[in-house]
Protein backbone atom coordinates (compact mmCIF):
# COMPACT_ATOMS: atom_id res chain seq x y z
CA UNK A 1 24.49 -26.31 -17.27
CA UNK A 2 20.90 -27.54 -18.53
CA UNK A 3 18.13 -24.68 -17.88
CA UNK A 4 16.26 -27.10 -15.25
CA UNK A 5 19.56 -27.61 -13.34
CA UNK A 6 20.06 -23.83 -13.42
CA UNK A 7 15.88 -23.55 -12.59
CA UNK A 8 15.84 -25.77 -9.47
CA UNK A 9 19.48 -24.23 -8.56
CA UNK A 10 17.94 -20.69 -8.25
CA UNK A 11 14.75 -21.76 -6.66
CA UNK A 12 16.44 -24.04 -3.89
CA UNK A 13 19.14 -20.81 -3.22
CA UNK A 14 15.85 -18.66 -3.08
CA UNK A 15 13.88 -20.86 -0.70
CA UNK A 16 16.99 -20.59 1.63
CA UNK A 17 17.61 -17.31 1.39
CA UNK A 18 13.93 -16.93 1.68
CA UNK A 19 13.74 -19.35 5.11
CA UNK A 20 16.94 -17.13 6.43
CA UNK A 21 14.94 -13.55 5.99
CA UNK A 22 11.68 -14.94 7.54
CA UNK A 23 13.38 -16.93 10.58
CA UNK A 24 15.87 -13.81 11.10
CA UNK A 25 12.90 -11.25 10.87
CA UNK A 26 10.94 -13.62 13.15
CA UNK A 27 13.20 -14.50 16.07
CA UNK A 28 14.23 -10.60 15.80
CA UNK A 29 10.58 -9.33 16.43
CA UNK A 30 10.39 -11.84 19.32
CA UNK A 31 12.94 -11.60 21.03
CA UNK A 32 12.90 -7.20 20.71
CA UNK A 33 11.54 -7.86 24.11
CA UNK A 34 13.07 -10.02 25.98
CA UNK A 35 16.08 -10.52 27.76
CA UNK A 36 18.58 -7.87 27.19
CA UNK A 37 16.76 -6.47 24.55
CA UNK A 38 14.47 -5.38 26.94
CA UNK A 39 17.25 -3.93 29.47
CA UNK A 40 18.46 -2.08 27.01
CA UNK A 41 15.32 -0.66 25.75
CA UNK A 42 14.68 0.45 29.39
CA UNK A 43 18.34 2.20 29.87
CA UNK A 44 16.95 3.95 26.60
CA UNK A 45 13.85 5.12 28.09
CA UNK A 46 15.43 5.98 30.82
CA UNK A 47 17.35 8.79 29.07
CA UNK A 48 14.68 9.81 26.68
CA UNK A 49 15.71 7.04 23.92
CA UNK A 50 14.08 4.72 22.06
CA UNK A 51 15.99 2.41 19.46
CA UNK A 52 12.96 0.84 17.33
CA UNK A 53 16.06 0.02 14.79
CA UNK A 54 16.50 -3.41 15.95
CA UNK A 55 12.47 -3.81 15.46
CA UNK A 56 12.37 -2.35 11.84
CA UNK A 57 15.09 -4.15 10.19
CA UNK A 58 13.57 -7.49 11.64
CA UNK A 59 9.95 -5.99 10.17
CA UNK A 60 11.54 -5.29 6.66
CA UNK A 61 13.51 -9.00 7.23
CA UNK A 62 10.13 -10.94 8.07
CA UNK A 63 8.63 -8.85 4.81
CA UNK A 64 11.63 -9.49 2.49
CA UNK A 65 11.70 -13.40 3.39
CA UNK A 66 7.77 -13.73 2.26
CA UNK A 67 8.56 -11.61 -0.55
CA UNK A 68 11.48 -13.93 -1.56
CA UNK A 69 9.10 -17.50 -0.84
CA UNK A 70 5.91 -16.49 -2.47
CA UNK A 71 8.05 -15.11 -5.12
CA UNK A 72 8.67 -19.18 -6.16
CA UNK A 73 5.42 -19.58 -6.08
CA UNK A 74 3.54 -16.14 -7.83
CA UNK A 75 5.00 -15.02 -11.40
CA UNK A 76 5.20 -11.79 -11.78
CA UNK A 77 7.31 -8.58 -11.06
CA UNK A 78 9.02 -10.80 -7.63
CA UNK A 79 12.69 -9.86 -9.49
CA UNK A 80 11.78 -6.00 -8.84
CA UNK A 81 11.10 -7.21 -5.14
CA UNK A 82 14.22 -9.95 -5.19
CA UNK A 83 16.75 -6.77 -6.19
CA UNK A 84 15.22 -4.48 -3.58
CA UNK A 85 16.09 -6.76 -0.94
CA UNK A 86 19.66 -7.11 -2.84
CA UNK A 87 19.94 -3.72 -2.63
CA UNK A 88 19.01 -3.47 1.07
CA UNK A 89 21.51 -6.43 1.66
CA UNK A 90 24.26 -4.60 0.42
CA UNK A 91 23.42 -1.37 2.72
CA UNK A 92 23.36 -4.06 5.62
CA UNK A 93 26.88 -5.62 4.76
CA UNK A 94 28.28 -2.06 4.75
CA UNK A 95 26.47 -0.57 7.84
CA UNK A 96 28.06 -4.01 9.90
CA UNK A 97 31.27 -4.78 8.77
CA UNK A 98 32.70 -1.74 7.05
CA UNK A 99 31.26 1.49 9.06
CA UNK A 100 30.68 -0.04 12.63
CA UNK A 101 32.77 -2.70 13.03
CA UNK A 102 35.47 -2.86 10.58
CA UNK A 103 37.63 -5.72 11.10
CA UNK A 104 36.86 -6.11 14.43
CA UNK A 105 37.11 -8.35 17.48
CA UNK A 106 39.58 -9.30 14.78
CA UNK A 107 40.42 -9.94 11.11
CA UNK A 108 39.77 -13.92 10.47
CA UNK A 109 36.38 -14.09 12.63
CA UNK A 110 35.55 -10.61 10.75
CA UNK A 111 36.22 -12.49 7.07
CA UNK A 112 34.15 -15.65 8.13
CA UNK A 113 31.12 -13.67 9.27
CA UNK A 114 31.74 -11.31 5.97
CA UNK A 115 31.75 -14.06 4.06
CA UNK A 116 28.17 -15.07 5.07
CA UNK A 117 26.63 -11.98 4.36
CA UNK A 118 28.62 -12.61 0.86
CA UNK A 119 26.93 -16.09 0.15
CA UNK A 120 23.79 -14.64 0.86
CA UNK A 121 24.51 -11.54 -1.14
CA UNK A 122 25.01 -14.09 -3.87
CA UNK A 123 21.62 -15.87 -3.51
CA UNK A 124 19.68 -12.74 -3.70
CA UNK A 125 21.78 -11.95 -6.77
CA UNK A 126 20.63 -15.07 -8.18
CA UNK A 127 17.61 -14.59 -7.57
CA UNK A 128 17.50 -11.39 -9.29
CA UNK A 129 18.25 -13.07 -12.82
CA UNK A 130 16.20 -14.31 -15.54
CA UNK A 131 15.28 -17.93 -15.39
C-alpha cells in the first residue's frame, strides 16, 4: 500500500470514528433528560441517588470526538490524545460486554454488537500510528 492510500485510509477511519464520538456524546447529553432518562433519574432521587454516569461518559464522548476531528486538522501531540481515547475504549468494551452483560440477551446478538465496539477499537488503533 502507497503512503497516501494508507494517509487518506487513516484520516477517513478517523473522521468516522471522530463523527461517532461527537454524535454519541451529543445525543447522550441531550437526551440525559428526557424521556426515561428522566424517570429514572427521578426514581434515583427519590431514594437518595443520583447516576450522573450516563452524563459523564457522553461529556468525555463529545470531548474525545473533537479531540479525534481537530486532530486531522492540528499537528501535534493528537496521537497522545488518539491512544487515550483507545485506552478508554477498551475500559468501555469490558465494562459492557464482559462484566455487565456477558453474552447476554444471547450469544450471536452479543458477537454482532461486540464486534462494533471491535471495528471501532480498530479505528482508534489506527489512528494511534505513525503516518
Amino acid at each position: 500500500m502507497k503512503k497516501n492510500e494508507y494517509l487518506s485510509a487513516r484520516i477517513l477511519i478517523q473522521i468516522a470514528t471522530g463523527l461517532y464520538f461527537t454524535m454519541n456524546g451529543l445525543l447522550g447529553i441531550m437526551g440525559y433528560n428526557s424521556g426515561a432518562n428522566q424517570f429514572f433519574n427521578d426514581v434515583n432521587k427519590m431514594f437518595g441517588k443520583s447516576n450522573y454516569l450516563p452524563l459523564i461518559i457522553s461529556i468525555v464522548f463529545l470531548i474525545s470526538g473533537i479531540g479525534l476531528l481537530t486532530g486531522i486538522f492540528v499537528s501535534g501531540k493528537n496521537r497522545i490524545i488518539n491512544f487515550a481515547v483507545f485506552v478508554l475504549w477498551i475500559v468501555y468494551i469490558i465494562i459492557n460486554y464482559f462484566t455487565d452483560n456477558f453474552m447476554e440477551p444471547d450469544l450471536l446478538p452479543w458477537l454482532k454488537n461486540l464486534s462494533v465496539e471491535l471495528i471501532i477499537l480498530a479505528g482508534l488503533w489506527g489512528s494511534t500510528q505513525k503516518s
